[in-house]
N, C-alpha and C. Protein backbone atom coordinates (compact mmCIF):
# COMPACT_ATOMS: atom_id res chain seq x y z
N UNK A 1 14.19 -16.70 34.51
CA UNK A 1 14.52 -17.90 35.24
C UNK A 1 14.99 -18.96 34.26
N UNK A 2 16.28 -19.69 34.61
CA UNK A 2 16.66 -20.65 33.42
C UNK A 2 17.35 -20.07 32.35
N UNK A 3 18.04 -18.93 32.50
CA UNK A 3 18.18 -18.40 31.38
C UNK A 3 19.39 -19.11 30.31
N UNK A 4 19.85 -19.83 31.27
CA UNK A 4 21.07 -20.61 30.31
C UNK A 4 22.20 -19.96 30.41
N UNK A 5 22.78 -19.94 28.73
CA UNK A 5 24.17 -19.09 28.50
C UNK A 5 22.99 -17.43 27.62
N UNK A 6 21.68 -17.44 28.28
CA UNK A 6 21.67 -16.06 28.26
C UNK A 6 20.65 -15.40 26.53
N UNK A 7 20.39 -16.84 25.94
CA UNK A 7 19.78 -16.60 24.73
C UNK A 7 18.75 -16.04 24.52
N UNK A 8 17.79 -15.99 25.57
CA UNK A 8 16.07 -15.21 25.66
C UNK A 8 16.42 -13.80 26.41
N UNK A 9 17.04 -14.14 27.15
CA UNK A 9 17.98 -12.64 28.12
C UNK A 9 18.43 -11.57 27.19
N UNK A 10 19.10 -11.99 26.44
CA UNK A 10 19.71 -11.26 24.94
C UNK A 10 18.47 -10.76 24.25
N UNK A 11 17.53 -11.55 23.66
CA UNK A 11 16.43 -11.51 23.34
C UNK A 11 16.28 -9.96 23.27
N UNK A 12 15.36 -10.31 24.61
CA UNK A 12 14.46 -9.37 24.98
C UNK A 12 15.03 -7.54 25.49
N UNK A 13 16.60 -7.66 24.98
CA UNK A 13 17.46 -6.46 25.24
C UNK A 13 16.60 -5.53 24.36
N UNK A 14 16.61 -6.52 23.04
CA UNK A 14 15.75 -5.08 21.82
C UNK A 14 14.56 -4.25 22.48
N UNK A 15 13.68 -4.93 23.48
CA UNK A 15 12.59 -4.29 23.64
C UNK A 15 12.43 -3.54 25.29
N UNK A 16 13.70 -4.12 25.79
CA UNK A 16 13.43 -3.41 27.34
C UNK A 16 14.80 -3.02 27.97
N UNK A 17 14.88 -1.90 28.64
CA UNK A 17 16.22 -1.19 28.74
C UNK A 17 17.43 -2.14 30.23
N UNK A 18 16.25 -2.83 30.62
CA UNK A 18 17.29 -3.26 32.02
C UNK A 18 16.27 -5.21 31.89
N UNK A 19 17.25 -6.32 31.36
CA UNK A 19 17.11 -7.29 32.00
C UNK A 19 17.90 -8.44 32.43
N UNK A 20 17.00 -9.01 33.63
CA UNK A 20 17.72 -9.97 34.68
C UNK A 20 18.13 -11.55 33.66
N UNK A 21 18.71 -12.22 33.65
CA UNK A 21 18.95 -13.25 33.30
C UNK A 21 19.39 -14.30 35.03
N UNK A 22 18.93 -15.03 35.17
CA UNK A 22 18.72 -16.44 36.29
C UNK A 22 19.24 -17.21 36.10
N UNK A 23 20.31 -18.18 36.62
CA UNK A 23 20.13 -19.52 36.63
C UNK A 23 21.09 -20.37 37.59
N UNK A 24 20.83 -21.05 37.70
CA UNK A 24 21.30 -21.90 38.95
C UNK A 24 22.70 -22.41 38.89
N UNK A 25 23.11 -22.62 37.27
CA UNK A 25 24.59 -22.82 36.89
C UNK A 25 24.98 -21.74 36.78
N UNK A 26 26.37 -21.96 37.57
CA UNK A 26 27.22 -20.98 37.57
C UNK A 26 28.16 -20.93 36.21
N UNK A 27 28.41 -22.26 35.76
CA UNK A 27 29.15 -22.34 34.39
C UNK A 27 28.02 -21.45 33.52
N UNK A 28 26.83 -22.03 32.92
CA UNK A 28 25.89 -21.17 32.11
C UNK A 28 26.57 -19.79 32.52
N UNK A 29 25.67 -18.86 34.14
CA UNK A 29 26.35 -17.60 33.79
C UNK A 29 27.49 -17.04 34.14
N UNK A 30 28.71 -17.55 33.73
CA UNK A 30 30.18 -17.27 33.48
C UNK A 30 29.92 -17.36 31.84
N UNK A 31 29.22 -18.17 31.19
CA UNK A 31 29.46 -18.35 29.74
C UNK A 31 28.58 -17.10 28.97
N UNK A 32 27.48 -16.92 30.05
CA UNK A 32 26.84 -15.50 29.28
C UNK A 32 27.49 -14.24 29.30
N UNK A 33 28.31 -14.34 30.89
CA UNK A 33 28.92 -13.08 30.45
C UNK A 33 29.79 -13.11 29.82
N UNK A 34 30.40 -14.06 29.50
CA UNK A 34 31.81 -13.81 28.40
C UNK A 34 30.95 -13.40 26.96
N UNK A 35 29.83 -14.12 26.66
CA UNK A 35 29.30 -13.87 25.41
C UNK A 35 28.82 -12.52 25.36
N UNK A 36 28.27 -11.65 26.58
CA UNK A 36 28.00 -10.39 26.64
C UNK A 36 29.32 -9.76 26.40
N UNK A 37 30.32 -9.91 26.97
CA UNK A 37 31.93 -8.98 26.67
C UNK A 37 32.25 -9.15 25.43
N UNK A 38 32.55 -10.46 24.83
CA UNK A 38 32.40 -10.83 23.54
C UNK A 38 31.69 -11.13 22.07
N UNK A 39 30.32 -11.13 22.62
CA UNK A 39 29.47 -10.92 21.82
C UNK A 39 29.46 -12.36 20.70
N UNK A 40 30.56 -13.35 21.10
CA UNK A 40 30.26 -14.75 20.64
C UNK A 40 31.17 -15.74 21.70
N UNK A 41 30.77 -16.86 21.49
CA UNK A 41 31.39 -17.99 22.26
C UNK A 41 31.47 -19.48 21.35
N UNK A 42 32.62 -20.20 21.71
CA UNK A 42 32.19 -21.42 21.35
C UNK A 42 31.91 -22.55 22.47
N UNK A 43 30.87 -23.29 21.74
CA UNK A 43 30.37 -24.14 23.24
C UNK A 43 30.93 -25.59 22.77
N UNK A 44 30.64 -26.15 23.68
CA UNK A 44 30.55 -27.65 23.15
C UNK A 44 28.67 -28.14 23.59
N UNK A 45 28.18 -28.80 23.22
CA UNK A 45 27.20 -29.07 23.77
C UNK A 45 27.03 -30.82 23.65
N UNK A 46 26.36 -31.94 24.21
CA UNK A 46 25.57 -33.15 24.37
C UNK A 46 24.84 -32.98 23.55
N UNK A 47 25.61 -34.20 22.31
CA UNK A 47 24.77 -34.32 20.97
C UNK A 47 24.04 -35.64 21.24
N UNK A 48 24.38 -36.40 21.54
CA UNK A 48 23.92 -37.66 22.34
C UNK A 48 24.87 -38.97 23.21
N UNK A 49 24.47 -39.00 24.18
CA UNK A 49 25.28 -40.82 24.62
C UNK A 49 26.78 -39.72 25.37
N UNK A 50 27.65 -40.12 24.91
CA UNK A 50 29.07 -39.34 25.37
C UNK A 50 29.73 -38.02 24.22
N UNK A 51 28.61 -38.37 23.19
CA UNK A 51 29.21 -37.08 21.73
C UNK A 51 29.00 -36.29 22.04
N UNK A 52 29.89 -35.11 21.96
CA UNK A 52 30.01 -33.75 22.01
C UNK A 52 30.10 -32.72 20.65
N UNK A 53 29.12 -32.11 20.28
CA UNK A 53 29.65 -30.75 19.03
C UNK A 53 29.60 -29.71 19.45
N UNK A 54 30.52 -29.06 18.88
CA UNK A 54 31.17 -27.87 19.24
C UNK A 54 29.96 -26.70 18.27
N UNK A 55 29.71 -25.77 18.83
CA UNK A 55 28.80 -24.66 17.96
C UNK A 55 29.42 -23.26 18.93
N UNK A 56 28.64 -22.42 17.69
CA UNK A 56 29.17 -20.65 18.03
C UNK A 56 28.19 -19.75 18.61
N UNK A 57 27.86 -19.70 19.67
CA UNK A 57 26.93 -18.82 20.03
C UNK A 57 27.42 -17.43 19.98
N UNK A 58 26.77 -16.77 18.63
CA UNK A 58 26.90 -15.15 18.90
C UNK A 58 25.69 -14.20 18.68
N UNK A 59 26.01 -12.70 19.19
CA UNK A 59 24.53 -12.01 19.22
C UNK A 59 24.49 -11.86 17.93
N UNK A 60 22.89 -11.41 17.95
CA UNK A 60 22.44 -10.80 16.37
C UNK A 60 22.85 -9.03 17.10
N UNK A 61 22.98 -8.35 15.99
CA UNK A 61 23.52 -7.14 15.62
C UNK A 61 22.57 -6.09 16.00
N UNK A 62 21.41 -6.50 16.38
CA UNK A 62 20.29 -5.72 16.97
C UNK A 62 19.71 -6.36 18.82
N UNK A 63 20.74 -6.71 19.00
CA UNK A 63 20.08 -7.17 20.86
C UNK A 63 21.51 -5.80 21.30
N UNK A 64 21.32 -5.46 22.72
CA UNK A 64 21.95 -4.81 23.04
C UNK A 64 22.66 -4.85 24.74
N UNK A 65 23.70 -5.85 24.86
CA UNK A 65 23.75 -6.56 25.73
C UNK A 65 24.25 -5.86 26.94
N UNK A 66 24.81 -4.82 26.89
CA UNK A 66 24.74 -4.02 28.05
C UNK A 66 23.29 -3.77 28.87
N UNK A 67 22.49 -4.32 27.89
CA UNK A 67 20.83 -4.18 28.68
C UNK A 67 20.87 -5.00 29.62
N UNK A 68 21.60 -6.45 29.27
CA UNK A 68 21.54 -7.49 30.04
C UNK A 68 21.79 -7.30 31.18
N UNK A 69 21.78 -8.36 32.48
CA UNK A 69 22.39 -8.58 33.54
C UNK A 69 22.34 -10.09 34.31
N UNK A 70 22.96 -10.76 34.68
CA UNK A 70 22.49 -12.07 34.93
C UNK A 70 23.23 -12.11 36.10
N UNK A 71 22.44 -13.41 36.90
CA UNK A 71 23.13 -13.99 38.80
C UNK A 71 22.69 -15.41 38.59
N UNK A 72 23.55 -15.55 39.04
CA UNK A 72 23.28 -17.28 39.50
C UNK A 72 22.23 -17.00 40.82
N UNK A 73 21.39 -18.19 40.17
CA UNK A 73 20.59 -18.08 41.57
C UNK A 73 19.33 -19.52 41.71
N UNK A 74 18.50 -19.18 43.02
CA UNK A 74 17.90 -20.79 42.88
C UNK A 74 16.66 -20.18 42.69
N UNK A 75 15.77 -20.31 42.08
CA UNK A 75 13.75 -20.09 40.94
C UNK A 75 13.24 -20.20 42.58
N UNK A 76 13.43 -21.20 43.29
CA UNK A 76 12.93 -21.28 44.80
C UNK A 76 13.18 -20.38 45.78
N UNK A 77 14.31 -19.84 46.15
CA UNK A 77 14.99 -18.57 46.97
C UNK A 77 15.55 -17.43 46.00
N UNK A 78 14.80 -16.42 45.74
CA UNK A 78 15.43 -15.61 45.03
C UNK A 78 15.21 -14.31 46.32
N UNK A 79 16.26 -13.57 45.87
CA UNK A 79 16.47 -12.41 46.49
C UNK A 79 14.87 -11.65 46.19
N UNK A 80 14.62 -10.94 47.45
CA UNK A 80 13.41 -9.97 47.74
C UNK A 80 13.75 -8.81 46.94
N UNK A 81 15.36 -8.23 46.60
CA UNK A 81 15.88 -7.19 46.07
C UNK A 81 15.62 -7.01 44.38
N UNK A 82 15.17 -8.12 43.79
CA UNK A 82 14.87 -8.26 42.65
C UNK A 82 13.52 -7.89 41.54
N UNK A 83 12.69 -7.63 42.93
CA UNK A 83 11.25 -7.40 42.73
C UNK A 83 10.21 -8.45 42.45
């Protein structure tokens, strides 16, 4: 739940063969899956006030992102299909 652009989701690929990534922005997961196809991204992120810096989100060489899977979705109504 919350998973963002997918950083704990990635994570936890090393240790488990199938996981869900959540989150309610649809930008976040459009940006995870490009980083899953691509395996890096550049973001901009809110450094403070109206500043923006630009950074590189890419995997480490040991997550395995085909494990991944992510949906937009709401922590309050989630699909019954999910378990």
């Amino acid at each position: 739940m919350g998973c963002a652009v997918g950083g704990a989701t990635f994570h936890l690929t090393k240790y488990y063969s199938n996981v869900l990534g959540i989150d309610f922005s649809g930008a976040f997961i459009e940006a995870a899956l490009d980083i899953q196809v691509n395996r890096s991204k550049t973001l901009q992120i809110l450094k403070e006030g109206k500043l923006l810096e630009k950074v590189v989100v890419a995997l480490p060489d040991d997550v395995d992102p085909l494990r991944a899977h992510f949906s937009q979705g709401d922590a309050c109504n989630l699909p019954q299909e999910i378990g």
